[in-house]
PDB file of N, CA and C in Angstrom:
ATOM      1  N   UNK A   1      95.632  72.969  73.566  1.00  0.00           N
ATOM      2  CA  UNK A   1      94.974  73.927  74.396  1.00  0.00           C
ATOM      3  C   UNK A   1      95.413  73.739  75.848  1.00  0.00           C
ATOM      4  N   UNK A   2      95.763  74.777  76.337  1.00  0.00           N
ATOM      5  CA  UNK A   2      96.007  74.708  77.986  1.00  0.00           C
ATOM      6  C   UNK A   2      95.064  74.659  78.684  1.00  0.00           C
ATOM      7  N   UNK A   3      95.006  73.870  79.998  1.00  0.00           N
ATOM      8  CA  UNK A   3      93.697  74.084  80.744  1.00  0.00           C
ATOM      9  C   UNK A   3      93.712  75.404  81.318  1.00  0.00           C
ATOM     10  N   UNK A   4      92.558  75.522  81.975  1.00  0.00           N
ATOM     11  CA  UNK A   4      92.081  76.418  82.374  1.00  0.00           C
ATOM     12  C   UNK A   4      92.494  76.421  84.073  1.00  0.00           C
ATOM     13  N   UNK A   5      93.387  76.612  85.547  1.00  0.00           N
ATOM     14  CA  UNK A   5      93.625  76.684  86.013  1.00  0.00           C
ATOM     15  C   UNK A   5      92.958  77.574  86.856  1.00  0.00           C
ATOM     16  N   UNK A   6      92.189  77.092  88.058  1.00  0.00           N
ATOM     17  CA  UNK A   6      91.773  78.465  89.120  1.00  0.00           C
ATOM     18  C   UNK A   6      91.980  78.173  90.378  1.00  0.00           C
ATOM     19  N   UNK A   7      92.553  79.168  90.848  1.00  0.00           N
ATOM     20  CA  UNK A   7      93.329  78.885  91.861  1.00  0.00           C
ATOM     21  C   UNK A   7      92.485  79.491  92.988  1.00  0.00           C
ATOM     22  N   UNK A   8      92.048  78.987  94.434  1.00  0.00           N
ATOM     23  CA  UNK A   8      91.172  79.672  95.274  1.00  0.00           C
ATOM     24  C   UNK A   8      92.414  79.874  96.455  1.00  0.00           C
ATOM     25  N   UNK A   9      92.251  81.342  97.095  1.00  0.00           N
ATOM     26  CA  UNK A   9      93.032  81.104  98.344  1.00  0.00           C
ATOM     27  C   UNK A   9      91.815  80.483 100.133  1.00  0.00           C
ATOM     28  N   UNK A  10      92.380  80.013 100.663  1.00  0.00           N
ATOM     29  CA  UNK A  10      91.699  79.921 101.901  1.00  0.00           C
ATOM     30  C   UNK A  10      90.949  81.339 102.382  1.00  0.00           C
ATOM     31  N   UNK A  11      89.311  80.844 102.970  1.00  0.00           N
ATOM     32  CA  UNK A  11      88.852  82.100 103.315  1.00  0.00           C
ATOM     33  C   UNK A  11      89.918  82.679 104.085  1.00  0.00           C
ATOM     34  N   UNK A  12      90.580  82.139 105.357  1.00  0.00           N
ATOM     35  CA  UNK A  12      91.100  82.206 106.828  1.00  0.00           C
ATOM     36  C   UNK A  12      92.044  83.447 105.543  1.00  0.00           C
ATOM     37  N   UNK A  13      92.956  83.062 104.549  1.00  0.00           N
ATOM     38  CA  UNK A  13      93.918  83.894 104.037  1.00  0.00           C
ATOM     39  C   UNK A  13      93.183  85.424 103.399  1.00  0.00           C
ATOM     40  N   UNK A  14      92.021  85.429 102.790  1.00  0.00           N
ATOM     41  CA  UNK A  14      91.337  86.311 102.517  1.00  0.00           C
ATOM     42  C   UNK A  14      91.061  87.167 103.861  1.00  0.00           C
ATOM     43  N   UNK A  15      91.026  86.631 104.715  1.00  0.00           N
ATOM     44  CA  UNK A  15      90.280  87.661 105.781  1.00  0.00           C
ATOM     45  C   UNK A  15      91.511  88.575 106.408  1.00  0.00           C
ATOM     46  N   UNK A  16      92.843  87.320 106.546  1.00  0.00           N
ATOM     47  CA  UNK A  16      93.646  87.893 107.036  1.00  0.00           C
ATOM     48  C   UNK A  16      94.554  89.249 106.167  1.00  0.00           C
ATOM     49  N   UNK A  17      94.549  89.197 105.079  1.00  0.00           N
ATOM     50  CA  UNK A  17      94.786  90.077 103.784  1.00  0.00           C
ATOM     51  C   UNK A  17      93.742  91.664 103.925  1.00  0.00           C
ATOM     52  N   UNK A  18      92.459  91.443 103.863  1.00  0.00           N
ATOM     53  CA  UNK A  18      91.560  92.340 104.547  1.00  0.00           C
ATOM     54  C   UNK A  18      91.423  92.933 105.907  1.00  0.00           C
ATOM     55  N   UNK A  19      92.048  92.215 106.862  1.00  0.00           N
ATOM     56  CA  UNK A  19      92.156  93.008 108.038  1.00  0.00           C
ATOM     57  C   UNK A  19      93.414  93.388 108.103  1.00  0.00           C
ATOM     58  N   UNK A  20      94.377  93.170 108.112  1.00  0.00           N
ATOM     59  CA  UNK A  20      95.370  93.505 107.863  1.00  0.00           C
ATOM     60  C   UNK A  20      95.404  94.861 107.237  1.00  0.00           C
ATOM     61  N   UNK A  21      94.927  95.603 106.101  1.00  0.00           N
ATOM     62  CA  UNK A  21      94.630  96.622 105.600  1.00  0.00           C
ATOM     63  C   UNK A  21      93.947  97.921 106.830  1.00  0.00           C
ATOM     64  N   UNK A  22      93.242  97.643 107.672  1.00  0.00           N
ATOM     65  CA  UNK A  22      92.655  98.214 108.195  1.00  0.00           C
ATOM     66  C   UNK A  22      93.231  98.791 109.735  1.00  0.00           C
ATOM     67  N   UNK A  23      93.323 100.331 109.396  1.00  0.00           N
ATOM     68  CA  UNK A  23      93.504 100.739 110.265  1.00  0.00           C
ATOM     69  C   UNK A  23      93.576 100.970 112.180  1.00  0.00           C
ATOM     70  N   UNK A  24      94.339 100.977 112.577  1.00  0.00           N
ATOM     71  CA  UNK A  24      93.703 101.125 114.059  1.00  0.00           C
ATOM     72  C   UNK A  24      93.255 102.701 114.668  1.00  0.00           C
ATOM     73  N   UNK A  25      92.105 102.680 115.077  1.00  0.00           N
ATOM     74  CA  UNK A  25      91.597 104.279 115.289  1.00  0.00           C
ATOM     75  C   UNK A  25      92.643 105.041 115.990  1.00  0.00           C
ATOM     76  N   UNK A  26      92.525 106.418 116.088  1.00  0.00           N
ATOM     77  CA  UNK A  26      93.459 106.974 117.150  1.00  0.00           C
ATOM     78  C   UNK A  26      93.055 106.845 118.011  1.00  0.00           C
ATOM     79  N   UNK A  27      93.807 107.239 119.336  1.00  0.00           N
ATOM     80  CA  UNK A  27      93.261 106.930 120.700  1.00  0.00           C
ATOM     81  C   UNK A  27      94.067 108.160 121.147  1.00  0.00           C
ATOM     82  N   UNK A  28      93.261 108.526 122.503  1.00  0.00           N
ATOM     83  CA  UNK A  28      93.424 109.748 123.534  1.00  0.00           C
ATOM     84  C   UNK A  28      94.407 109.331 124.450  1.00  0.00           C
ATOM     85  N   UNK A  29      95.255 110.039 124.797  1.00  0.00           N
ATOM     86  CA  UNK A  29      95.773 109.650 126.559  1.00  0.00           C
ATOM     87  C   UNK A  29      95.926 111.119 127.003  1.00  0.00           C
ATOM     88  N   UNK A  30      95.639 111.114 128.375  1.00  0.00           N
ATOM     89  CA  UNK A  30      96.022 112.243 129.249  1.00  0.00           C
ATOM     90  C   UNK A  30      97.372 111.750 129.893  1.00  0.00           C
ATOM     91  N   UNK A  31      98.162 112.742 130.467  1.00  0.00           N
ATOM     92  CA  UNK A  31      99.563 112.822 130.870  1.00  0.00           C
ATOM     93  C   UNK A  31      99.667 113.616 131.959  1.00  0.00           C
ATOM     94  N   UNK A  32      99.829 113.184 132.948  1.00  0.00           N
ATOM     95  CA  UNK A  32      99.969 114.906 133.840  1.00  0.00           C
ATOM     96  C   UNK A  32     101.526 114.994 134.075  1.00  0.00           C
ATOM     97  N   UNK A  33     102.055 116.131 133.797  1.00  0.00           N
ATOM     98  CA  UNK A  33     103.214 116.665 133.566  1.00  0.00           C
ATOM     99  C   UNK A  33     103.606 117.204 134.286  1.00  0.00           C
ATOM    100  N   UNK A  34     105.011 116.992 134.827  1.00  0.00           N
ATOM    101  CA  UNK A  34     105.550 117.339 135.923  1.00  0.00           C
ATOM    102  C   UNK A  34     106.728 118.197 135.710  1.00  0.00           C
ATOM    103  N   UNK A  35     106.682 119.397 136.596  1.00  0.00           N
ATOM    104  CA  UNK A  35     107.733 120.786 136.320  1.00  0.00           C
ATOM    105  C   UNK A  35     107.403 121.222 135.829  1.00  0.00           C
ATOM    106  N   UNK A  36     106.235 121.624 134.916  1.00  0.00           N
ATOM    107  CA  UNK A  36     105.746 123.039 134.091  1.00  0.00           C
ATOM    108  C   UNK A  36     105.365 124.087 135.097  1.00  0.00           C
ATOM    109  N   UNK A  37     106.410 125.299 134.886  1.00  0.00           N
ATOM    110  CA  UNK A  37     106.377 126.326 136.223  1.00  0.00           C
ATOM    111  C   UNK A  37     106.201 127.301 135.294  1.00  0.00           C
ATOM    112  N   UNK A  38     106.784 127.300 134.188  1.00  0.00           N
ATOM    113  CA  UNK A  38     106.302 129.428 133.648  1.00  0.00           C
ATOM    114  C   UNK A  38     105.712 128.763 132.078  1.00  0.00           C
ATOM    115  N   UNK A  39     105.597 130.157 131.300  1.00  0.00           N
ATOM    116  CA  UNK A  39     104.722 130.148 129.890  1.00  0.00           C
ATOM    117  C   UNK A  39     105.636 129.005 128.979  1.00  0.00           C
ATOM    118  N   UNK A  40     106.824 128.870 129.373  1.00  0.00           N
ATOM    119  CA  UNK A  40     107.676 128.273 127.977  1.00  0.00           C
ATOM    120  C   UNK A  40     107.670 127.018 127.987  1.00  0.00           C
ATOM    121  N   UNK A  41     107.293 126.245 129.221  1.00  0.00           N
ATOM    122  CA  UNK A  41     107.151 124.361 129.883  1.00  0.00           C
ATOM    123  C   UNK A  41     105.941 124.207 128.764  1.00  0.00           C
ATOM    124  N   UNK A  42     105.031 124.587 128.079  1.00  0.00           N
ATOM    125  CA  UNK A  42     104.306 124.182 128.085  1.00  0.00           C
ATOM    126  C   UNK A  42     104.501 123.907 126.464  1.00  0.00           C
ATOM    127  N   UNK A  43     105.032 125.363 125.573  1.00  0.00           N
ATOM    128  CA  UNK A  43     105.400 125.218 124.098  1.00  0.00           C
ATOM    129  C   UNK A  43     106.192 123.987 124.240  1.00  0.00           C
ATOM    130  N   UNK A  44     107.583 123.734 124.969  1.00  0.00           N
ATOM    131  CA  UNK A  44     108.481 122.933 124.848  1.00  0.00           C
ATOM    132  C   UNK A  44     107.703 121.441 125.183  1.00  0.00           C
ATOM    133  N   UNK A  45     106.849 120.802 126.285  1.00  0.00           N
ATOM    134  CA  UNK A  45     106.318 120.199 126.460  1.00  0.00           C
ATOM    135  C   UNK A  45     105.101 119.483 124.742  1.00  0.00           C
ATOM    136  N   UNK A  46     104.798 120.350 124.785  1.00  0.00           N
ATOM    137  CA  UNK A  46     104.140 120.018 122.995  1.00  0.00           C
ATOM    138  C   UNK A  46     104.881 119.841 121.939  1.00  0.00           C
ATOM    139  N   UNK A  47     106.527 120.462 121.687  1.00  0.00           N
ATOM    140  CA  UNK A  47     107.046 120.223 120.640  1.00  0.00           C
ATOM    141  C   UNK A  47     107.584 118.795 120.992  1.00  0.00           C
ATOM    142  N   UNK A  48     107.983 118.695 122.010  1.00  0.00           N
ATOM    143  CA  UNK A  48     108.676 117.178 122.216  1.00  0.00           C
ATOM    144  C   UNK A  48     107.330 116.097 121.969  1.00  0.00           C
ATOM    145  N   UNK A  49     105.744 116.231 122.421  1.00  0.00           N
ATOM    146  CA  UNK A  49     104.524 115.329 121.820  1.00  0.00           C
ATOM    147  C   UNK A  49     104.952 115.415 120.567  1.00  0.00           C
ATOM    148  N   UNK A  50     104.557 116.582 119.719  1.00  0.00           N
ATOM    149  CA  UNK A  50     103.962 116.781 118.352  1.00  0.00           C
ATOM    150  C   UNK A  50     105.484 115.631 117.392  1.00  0.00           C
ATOM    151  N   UNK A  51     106.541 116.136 118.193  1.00  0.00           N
ATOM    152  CA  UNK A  51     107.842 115.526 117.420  1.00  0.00           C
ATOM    153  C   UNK A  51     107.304 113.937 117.210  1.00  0.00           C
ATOM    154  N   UNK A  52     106.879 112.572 118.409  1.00  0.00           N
ATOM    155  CA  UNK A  52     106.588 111.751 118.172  1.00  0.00           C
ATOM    156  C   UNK A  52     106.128 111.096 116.908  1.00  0.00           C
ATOM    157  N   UNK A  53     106.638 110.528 116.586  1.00  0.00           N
ATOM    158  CA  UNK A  53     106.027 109.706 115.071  1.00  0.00           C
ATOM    159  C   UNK A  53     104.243 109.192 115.406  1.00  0.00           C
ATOM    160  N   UNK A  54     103.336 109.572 114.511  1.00  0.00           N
ATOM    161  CA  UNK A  54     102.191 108.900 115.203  1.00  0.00           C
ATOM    162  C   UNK A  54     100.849 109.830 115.670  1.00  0.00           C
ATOM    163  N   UNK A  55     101.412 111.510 116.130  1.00  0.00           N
ATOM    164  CA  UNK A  55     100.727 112.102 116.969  1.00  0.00           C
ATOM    165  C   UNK A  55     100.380 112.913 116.141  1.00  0.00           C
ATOM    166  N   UNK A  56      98.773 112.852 116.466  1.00  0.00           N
ATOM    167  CA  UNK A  56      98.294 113.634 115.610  1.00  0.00           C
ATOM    168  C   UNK A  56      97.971 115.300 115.892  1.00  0.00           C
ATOM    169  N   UNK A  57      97.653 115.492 117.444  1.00  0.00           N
ATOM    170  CA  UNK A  57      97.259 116.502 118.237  1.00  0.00           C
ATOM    171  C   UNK A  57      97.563 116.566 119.666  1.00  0.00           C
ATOM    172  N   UNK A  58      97.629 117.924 120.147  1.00  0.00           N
ATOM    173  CA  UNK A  58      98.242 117.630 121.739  1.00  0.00           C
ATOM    174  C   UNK A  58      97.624 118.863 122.049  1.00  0.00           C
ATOM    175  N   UNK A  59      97.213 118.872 123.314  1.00  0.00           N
ATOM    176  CA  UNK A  59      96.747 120.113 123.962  1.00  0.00           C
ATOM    177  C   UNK A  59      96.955 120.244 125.252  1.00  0.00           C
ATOM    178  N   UNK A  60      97.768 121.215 125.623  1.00  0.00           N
ATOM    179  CA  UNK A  60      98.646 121.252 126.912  1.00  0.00           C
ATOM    180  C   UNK A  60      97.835 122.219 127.960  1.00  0.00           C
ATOM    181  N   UNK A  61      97.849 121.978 128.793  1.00  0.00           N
ATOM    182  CA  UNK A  61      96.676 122.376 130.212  1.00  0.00           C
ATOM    183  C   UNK A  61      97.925 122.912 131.220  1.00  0.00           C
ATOM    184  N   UNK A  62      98.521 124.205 131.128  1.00  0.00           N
ATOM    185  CA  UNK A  62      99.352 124.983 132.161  1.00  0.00           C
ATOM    186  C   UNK A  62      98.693 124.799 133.679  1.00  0.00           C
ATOM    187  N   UNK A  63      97.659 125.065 134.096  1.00  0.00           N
ATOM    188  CA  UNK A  63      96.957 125.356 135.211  1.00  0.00           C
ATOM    189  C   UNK A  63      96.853 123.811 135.962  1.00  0.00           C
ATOM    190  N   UNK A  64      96.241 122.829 134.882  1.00  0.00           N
ATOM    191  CA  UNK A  64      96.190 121.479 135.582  1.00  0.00           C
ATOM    192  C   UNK A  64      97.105 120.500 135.619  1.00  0.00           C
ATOM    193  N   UNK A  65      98.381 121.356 134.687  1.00  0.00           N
ATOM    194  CA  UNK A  65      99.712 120.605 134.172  1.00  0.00           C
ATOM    195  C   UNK A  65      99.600 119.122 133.652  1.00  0.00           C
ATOM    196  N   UNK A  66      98.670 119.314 132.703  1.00  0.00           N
ATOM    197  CA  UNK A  66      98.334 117.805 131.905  1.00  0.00           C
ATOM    198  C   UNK A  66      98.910 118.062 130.221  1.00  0.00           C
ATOM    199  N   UNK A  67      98.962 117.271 129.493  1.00  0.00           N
ATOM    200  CA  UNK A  67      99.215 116.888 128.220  1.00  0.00           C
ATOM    201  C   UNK A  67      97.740 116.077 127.836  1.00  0.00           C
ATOM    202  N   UNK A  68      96.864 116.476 126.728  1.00  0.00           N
ATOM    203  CA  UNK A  68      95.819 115.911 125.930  1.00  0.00           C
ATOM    204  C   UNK A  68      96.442 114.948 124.668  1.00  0.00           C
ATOM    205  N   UNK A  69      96.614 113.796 124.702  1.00  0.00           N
ATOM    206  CA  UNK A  69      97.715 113.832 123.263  1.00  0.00           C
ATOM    207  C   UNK A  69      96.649 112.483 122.507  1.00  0.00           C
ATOM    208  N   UNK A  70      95.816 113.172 121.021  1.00  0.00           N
ATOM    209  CA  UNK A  70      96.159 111.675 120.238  1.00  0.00           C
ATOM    210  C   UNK A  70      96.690 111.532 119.164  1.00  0.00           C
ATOM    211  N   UNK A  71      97.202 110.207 119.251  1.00  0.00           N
ATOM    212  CA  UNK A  71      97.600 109.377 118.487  1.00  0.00           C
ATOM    213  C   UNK A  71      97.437 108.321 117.517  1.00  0.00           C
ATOM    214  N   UNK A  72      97.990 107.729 116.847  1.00  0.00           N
ATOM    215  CA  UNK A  72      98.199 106.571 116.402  1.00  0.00           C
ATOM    216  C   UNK A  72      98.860 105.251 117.161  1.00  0.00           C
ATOM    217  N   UNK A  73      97.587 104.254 117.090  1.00  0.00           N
ATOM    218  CA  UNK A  73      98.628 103.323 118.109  1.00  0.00           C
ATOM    219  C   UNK A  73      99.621 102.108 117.557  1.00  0.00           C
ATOM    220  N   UNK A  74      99.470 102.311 116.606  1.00  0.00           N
ATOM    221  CA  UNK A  74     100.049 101.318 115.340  1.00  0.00           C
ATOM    222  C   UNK A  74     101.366 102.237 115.117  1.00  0.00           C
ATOM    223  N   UNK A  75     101.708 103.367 115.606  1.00  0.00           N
ATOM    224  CA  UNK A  75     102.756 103.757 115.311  1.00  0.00           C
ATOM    225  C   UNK A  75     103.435 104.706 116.527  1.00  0.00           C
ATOM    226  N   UNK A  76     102.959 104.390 117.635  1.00  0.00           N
ATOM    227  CA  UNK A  76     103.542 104.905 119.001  1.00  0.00           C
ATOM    228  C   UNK A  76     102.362 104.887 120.088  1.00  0.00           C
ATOM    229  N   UNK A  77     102.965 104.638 121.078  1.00  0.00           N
ATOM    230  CA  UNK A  77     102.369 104.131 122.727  1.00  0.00           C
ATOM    231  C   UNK A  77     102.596 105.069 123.848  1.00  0.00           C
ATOM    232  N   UNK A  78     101.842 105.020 124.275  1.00  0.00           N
ATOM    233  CA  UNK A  78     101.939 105.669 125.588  1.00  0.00           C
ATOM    234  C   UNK A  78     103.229 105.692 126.165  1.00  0.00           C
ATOM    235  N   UNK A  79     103.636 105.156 126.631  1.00  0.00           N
ATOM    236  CA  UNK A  79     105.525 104.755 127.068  1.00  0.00           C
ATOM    237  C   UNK A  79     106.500 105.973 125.756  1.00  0.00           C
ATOM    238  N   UNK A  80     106.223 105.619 124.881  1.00  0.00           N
ATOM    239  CA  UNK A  80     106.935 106.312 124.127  1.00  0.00           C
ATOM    240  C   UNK A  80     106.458 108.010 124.643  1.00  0.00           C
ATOM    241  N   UNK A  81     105.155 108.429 124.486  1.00  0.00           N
ATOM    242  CA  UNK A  81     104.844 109.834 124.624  1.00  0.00           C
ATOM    243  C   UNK A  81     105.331 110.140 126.520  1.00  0.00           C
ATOM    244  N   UNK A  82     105.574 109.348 127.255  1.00  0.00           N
ATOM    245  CA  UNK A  82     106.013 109.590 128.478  1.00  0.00           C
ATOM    246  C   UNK A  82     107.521 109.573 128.050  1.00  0.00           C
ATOM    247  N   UNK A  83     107.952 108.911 127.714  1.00  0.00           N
ATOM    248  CA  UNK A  83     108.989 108.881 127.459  1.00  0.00           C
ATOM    249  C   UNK A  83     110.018 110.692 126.678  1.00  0.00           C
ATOM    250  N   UNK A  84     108.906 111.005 125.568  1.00  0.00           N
ATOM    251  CA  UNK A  84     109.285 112.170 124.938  1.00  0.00           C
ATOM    252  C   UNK A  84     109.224 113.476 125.987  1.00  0.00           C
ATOM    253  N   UNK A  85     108.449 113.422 127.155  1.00  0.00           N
ATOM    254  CA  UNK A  85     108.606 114.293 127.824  1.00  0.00           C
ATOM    255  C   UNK A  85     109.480 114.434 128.485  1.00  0.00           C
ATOM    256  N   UNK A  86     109.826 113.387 129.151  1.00  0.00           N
ATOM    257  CA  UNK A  86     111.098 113.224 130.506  1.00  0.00           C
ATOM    258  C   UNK A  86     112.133 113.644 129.493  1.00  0.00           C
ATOM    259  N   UNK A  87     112.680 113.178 128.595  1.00  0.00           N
ATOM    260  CA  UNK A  87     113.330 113.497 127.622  1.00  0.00           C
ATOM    261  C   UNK A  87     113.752 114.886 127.329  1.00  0.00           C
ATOM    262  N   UNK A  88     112.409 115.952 128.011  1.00  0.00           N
ATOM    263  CA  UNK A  88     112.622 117.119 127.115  1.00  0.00           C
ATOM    264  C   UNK A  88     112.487 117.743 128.908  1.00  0.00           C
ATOM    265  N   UNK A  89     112.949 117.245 129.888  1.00  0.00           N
ATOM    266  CA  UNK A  89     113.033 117.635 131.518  1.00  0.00           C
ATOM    267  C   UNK A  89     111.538 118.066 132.001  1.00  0.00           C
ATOM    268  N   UNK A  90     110.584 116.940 131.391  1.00  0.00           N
ATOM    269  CA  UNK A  90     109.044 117.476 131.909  1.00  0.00           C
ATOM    270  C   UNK A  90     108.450 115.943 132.341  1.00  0.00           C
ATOM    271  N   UNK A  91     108.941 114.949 133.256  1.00  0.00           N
ATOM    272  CA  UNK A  91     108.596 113.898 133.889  1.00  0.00           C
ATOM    273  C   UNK A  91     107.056 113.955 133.680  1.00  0.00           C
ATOM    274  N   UNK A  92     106.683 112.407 133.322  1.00  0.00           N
ATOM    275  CA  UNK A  92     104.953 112.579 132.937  1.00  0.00           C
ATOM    276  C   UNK A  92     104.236 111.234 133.125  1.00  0.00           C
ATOM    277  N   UNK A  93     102.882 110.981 133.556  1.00  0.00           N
ATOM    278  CA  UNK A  93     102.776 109.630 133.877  1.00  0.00           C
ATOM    279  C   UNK A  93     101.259 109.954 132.922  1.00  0.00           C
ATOM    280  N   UNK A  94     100.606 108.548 132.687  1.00  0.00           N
ATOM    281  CA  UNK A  94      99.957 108.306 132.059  1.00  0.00           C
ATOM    282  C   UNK A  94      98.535 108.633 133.241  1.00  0.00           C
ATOM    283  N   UNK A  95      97.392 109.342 132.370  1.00  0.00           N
ATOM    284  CA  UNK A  95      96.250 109.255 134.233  1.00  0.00           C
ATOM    285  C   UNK A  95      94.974 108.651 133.768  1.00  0.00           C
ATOM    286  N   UNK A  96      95.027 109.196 132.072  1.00  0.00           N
ATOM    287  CA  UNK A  96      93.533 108.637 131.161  1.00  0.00           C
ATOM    288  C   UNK A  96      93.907 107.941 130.075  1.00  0.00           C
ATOM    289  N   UNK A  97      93.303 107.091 129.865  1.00  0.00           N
ATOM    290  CA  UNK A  97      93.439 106.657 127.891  1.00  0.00           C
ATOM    291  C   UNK A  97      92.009 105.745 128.161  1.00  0.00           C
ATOM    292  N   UNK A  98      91.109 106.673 127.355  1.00  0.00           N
ATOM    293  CA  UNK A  98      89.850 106.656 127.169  1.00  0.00           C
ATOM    294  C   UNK A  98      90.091 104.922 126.380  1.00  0.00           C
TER     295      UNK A  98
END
């Protein structure tokens, strides 16, 4: 007869296995966007957000020339979404992240 063998892992390894699983919430940032002058800065300004890996929603403010954008932060950062704008000739700095 073989014994019976039970194997325990460390709590510390259990917990880390369980958090690990768990998501990080989305998070908000505002952007205020620089050079949006007529109706089309603003579509182009959102396709270059929405393109980002990560982003879930964006809502673009013509009048106050801001970007609403959230995200995922486990899968893109602020730097990156500044980054996608300048990119697309709409210079952008970070002003909120709730």
């Amino acid at each position: 007869m073989r014994p019976s063998v039970f194997y325990s892992l460390p709590l510390a390894s259990l917990l880390f296995v369980a958090g690990s699983a768990v998501a990080a919430p989305p998070q908000t940032a505002t952007l205020v966007v620089e050079k949006m002058t007529c109706g089309t800065c603003p579509v182009v300004v959102k396709k270059a957000l929405t393109r980002v890996p990560g982003v879930s929603s964006t809502t673009i403010d013509m009048d106050a020339k801001t970007a609403t954008v959230t995200f995922d932060p486990d899968k893109t950062t602020t730097a990156r979404l500044t980054q996608a704008t300048t990119e697309a000739g709409f210079p952008s700095k970070l002003i909120a992240k709730p």
